[in-house]
PDB file of N, CA and C in Angstrom:
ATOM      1  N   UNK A   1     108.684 119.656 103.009  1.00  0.00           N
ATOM      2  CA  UNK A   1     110.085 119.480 103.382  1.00  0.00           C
ATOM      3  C   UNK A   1     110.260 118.103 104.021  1.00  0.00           C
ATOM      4  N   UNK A   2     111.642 117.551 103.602  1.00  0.00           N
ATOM      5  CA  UNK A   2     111.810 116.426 104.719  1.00  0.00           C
ATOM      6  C   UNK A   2     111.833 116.314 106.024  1.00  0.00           C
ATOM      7  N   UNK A   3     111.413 115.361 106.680  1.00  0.00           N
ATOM      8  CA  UNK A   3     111.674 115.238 108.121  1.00  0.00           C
ATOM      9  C   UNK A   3     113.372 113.977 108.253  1.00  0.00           C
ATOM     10  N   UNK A   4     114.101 114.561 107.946  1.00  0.00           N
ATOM     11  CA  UNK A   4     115.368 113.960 107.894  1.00  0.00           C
ATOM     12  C   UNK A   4     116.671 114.540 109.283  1.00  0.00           C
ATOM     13  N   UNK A   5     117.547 113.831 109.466  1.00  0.00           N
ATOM     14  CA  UNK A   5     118.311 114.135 110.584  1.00  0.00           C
ATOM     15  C   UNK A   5     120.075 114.213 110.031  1.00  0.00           C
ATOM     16  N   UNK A   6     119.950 114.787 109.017  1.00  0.00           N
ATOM     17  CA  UNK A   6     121.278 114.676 108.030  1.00  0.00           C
ATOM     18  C   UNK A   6     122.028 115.701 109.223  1.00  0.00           C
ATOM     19  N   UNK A   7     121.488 116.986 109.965  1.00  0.00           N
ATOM     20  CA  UNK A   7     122.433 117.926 110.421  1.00  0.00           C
ATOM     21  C   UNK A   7     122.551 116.863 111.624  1.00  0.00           C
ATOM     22  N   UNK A   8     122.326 116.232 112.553  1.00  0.00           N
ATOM     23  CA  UNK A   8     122.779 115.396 113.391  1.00  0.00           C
ATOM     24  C   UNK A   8     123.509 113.842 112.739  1.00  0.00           C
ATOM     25  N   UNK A   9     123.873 113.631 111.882  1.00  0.00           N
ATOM     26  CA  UNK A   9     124.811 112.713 111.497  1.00  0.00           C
ATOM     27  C   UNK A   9     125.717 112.890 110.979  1.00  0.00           C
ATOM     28  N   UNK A  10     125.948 114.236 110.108  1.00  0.00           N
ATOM     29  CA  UNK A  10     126.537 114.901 109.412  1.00  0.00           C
ATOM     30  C   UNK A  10     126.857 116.146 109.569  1.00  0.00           C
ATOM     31  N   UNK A  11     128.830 116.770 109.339  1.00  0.00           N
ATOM     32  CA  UNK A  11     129.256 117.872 109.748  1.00  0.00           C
ATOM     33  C   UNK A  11     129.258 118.572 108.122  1.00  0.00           C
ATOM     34  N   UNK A  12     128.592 119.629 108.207  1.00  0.00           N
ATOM     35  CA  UNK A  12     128.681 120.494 107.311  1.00  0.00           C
ATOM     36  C   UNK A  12     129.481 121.343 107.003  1.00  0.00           C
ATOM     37  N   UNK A  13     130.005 121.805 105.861  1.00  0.00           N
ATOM     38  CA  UNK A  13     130.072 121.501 104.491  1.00  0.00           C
ATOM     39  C   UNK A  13     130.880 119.965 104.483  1.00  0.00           C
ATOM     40  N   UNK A  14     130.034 119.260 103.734  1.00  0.00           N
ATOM     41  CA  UNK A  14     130.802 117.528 103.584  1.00  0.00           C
ATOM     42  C   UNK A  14     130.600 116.694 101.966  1.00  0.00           C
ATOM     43  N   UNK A  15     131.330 116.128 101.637  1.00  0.00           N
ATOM     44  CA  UNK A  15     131.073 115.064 100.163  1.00  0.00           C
ATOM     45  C   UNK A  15     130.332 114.265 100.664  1.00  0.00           C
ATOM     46  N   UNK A  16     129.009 114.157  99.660  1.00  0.00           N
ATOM     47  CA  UNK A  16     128.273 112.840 100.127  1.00  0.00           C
ATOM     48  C   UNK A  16     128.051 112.127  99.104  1.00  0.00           C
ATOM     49  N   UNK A  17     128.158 110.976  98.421  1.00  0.00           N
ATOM     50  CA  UNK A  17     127.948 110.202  97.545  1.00  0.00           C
ATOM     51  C   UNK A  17     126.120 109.656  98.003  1.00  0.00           C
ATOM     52  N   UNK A  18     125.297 110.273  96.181  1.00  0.00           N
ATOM     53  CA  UNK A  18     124.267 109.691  96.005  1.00  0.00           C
ATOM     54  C   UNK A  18     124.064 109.010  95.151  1.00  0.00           C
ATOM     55  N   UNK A  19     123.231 107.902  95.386  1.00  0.00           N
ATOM     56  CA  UNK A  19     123.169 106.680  94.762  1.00  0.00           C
ATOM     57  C   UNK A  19     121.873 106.936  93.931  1.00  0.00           C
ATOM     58  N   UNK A  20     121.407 106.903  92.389  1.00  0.00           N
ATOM     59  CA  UNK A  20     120.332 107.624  91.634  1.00  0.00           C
ATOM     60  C   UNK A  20     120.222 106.052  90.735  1.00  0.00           C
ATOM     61  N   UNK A  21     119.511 105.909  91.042  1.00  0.00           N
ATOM     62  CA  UNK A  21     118.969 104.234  90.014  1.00  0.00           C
ATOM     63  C   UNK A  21     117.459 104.595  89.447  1.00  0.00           C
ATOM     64  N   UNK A  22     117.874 104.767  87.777  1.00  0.00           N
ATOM     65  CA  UNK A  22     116.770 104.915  86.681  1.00  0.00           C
ATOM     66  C   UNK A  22     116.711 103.943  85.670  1.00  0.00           C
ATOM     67  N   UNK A  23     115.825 104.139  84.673  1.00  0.00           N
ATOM     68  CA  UNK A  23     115.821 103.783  83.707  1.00  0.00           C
ATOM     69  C   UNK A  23     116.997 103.885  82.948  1.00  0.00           C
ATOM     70  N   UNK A  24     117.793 102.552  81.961  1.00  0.00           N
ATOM     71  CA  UNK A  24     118.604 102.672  81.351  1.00  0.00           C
ATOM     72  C   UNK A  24     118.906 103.120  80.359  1.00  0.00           C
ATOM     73  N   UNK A  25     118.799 104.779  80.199  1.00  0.00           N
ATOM     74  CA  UNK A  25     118.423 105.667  79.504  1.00  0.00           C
ATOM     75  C   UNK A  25     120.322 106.379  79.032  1.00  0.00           C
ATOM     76  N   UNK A  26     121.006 106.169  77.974  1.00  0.00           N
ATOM     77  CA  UNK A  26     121.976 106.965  77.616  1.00  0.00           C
ATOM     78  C   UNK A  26     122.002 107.990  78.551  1.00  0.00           C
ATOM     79  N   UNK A  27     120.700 108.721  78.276  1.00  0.00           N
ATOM     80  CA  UNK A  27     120.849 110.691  79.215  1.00  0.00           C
ATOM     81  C   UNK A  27     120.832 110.357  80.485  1.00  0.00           C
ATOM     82  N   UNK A  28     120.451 109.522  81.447  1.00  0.00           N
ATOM     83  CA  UNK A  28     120.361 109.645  82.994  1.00  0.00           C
ATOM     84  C   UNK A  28     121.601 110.164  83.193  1.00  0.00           C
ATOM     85  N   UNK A  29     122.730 109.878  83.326  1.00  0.00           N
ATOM     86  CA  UNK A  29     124.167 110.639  83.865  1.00  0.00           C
ATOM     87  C   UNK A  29     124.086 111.952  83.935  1.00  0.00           C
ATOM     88  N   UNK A  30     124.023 112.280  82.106  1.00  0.00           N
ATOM     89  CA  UNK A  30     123.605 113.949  81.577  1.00  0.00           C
ATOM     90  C   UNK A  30     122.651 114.713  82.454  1.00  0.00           C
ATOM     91  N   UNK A  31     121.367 114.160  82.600  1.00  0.00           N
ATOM     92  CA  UNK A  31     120.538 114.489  83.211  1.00  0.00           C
ATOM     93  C   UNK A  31     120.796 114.931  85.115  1.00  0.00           C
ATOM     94  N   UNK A  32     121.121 113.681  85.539  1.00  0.00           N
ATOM     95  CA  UNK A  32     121.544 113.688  86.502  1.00  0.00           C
ATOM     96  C   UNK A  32     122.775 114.521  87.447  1.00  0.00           C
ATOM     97  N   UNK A  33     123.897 114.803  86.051  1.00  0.00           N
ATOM     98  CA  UNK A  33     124.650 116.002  86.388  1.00  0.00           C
ATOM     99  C   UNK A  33     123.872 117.766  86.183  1.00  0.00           C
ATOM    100  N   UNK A  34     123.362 117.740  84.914  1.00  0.00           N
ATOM    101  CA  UNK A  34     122.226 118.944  85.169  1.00  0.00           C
ATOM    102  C   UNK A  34     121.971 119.596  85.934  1.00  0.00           C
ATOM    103  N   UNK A  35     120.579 118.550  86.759  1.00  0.00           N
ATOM    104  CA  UNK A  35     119.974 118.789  87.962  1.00  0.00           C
ATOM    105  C   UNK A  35     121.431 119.347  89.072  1.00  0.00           C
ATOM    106  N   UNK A  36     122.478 118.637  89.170  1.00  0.00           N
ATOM    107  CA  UNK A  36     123.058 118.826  90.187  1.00  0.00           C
ATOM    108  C   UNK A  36     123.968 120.314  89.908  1.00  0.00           C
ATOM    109  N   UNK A  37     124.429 120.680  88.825  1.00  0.00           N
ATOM    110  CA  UNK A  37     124.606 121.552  88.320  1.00  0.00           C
ATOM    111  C   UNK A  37     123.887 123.204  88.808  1.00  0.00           C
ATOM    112  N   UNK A  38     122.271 122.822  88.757  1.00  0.00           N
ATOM    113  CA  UNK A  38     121.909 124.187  89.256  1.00  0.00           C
ATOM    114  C   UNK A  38     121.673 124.259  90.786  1.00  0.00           C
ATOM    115  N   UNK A  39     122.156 123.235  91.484  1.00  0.00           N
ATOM    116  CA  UNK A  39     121.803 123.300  92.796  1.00  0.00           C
ATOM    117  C   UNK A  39     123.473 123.006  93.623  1.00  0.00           C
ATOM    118  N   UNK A  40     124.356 121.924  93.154  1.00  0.00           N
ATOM    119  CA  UNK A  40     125.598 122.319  93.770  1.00  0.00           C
ATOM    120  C   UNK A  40     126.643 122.019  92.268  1.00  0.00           C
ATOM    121  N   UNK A  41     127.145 123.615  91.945  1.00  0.00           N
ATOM    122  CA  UNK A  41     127.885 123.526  91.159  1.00  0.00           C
ATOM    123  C   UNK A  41     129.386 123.056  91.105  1.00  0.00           C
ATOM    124  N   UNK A  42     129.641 122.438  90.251  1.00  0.00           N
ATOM    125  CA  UNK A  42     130.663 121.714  90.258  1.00  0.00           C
ATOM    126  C   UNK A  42     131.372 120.425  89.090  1.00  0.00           C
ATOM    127  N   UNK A  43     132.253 120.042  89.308  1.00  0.00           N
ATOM    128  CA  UNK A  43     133.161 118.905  88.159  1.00  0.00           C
ATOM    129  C   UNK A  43     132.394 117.987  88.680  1.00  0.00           C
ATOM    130  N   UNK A  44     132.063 116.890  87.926  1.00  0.00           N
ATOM    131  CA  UNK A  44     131.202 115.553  88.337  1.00  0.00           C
ATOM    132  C   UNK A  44     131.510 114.189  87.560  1.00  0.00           C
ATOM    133  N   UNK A  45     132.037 113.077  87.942  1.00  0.00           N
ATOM    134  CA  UNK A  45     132.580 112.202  87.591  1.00  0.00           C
ATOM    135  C   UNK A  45     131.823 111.318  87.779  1.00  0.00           C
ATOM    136  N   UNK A  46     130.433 110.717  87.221  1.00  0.00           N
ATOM    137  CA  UNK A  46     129.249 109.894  87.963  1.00  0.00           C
ATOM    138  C   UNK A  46     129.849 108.392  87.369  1.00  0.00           C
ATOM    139  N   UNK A  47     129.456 107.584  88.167  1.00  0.00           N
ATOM    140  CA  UNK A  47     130.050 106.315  87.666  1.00  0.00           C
ATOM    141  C   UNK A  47     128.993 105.111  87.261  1.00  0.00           C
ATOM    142  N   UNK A  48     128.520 104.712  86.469  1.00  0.00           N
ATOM    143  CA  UNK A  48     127.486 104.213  86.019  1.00  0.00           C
ATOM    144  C   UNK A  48     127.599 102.756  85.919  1.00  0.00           C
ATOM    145  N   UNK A  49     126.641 101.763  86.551  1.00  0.00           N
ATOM    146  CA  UNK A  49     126.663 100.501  86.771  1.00  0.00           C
ATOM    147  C   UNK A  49     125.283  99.558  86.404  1.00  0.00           C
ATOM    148  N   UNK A  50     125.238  99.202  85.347  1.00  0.00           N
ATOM    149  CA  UNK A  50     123.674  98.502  85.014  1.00  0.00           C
ATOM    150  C   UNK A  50     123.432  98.154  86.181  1.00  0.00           C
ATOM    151  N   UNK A  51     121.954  97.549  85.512  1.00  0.00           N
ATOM    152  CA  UNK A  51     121.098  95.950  86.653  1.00  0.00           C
ATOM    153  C   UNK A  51     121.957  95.204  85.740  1.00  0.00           C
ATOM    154  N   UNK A  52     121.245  93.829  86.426  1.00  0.00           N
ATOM    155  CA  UNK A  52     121.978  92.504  85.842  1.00  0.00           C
ATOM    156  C   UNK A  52     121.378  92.347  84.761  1.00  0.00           C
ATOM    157  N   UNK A  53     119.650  93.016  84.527  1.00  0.00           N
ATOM    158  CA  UNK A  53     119.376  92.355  83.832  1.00  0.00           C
ATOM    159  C   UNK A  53     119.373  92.861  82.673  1.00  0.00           C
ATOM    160  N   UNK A  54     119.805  94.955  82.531  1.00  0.00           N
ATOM    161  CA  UNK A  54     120.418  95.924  81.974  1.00  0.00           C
ATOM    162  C   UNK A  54     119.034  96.942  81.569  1.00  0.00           C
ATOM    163  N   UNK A  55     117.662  96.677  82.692  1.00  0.00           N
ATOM    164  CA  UNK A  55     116.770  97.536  82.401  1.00  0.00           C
ATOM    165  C   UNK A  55     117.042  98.888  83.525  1.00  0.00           C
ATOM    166  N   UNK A  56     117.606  98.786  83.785  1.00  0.00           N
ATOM    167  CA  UNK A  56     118.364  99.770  84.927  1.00  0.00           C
ATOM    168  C   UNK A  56     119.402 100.020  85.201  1.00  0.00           C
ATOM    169  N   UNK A  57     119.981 101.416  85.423  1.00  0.00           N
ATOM    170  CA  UNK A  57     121.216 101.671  85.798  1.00  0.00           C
ATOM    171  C   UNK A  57     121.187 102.466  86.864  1.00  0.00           C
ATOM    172  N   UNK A  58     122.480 102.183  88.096  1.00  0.00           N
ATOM    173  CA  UNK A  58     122.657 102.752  89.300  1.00  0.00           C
ATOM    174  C   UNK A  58     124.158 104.009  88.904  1.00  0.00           C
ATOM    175  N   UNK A  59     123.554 104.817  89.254  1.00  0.00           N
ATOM    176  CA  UNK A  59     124.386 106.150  88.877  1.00  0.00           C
ATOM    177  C   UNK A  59     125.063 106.619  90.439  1.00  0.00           C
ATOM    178  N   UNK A  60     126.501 106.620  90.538  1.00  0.00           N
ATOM    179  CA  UNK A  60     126.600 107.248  91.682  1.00  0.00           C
ATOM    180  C   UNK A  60     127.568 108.359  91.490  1.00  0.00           C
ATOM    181  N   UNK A  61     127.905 109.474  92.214  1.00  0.00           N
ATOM    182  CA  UNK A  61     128.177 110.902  92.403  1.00  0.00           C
ATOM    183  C   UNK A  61     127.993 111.222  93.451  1.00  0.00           C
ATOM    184  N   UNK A  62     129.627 112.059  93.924  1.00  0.00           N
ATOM    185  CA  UNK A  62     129.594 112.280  94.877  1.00  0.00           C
ATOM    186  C   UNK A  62     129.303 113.795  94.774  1.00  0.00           C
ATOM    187  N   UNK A  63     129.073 114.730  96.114  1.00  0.00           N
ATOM    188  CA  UNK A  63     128.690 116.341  95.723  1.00  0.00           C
ATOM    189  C   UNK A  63     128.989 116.870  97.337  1.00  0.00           C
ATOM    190  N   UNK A  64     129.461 117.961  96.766  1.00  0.00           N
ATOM    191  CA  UNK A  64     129.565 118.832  97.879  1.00  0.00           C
ATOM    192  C   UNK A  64     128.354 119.355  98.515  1.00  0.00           C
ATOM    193  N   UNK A  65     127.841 118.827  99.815  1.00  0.00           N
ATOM    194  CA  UNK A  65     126.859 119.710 100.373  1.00  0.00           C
ATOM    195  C   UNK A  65     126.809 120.486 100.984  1.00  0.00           C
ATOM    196  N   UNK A  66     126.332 121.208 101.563  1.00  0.00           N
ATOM    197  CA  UNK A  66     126.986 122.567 102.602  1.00  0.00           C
ATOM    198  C   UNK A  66     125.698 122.582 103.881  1.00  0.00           C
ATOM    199  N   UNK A  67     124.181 122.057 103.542  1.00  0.00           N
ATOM    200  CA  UNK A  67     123.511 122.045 104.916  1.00  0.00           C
ATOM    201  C   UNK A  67     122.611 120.799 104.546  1.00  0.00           C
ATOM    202  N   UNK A  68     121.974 120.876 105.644  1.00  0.00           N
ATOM    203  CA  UNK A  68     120.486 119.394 105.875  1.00  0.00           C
ATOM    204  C   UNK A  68     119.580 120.421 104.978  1.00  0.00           C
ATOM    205  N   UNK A  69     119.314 121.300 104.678  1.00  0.00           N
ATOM    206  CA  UNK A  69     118.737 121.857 103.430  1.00  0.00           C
ATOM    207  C   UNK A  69     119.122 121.721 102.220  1.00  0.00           C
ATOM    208  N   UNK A  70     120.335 122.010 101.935  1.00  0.00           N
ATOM    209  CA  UNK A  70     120.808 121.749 100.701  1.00  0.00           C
ATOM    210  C   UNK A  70     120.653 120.388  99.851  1.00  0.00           C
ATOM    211  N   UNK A  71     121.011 119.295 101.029  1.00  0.00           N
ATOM    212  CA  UNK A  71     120.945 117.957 100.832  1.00  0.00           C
ATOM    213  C   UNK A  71     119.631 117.378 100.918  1.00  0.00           C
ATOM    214  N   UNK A  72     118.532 117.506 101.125  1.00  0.00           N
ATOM    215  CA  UNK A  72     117.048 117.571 100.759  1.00  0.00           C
ATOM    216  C   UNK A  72     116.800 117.931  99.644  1.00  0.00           C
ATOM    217  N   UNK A  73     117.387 119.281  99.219  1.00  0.00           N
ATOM    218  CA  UNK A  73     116.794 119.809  98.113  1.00  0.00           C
ATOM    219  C   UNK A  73     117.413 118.736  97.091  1.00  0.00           C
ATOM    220  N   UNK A  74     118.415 118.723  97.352  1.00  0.00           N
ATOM    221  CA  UNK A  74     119.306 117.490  95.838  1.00  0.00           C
ATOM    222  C   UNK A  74     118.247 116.596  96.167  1.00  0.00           C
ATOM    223  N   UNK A  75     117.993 115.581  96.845  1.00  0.00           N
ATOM    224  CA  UNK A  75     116.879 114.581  96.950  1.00  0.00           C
ATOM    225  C   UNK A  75     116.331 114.641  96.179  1.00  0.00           C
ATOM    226  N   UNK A  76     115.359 115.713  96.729  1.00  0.00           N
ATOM    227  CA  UNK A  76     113.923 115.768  96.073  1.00  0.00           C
ATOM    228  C   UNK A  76     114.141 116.012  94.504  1.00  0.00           C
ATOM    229  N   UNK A  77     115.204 117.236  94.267  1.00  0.00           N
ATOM    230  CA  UNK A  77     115.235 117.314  92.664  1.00  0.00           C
ATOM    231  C   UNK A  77     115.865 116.310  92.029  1.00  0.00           C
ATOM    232  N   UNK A  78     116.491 115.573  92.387  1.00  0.00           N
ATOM    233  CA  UNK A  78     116.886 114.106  91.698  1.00  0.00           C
ATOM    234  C   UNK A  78     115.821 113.500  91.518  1.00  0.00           C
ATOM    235  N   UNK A  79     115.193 113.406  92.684  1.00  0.00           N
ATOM    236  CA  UNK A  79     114.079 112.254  92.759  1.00  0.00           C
ATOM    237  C   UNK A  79     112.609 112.872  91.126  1.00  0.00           C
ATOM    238  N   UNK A  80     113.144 114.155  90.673  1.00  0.00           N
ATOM    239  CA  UNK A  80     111.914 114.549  89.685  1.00  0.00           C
ATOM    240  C   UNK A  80     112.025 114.498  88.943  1.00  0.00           C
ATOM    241  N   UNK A  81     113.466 113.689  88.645  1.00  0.00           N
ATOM    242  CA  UNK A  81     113.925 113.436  86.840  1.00  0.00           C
ATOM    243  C   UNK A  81     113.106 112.344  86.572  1.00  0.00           C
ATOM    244  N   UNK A  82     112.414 112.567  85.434  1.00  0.00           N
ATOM    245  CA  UNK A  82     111.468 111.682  85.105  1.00  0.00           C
ATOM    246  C   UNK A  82     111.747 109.999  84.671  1.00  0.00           C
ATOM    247  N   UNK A  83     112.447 109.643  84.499  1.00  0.00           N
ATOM    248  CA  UNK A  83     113.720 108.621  84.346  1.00  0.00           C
ATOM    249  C   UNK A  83     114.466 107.952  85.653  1.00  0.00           C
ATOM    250  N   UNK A  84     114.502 108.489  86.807  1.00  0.00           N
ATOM    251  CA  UNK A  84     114.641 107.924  88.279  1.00  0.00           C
ATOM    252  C   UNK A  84     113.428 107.815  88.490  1.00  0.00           C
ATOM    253  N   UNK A  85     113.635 106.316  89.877  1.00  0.00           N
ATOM    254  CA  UNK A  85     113.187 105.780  90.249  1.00  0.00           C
ATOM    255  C   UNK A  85     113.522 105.905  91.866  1.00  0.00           C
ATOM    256  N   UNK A  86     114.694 105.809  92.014  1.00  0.00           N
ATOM    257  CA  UNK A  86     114.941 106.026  93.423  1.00  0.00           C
ATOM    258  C   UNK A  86     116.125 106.453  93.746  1.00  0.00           C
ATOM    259  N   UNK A  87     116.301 107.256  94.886  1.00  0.00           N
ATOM    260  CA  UNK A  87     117.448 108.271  95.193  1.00  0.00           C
ATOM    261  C   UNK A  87     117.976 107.830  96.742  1.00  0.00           C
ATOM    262  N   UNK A  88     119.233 107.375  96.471  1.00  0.00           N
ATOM    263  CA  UNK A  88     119.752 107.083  97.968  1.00  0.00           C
ATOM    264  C   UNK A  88     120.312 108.022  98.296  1.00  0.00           C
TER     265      UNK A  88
END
């Protein structure tokens, strides 16, 4: 588990926009709504922004979280799409 302090910065249930930068893969969005799909269900409008140099794209989405658990768990399962690289 994380050692994170999301319930002391953050009032729960809240929108938090995560920032998911992968490989510039067509499916990352797809993918990326998926994952979020079985963990906070919901409409998802991700907004997709290359690198400069277009070997990467920064995916952001915002999501309803409801605890400092919930919002770990999105982490970590973002962070296991094989295609991310890093999860803000």
């Amino acid at each position: 588990m994380m050692d994170t302090h999301f319930d002391q910065l953050l009032d729960f249930p809240c929108m938090q926009t995560f920032k998911v930068m992968g490989l510039a893969d067509p499916t990352l969005p797809e993918q990326i709504v998926a994952c979020l799909q079985e963990h906070a269900p919901g409409d998802y409008a991700p907004s997709v922004k290359p690198s400069s140099k277009g070997k990467y794209h920064a995916v952001s989405i915002g999501v309803r979280v409801t605890s400092k658990e919930h919002m770990e768990t999105i982490y970590t399962e973002l962070a296991q799409i094989e295609i991310v690289r890093v999860v803000l």
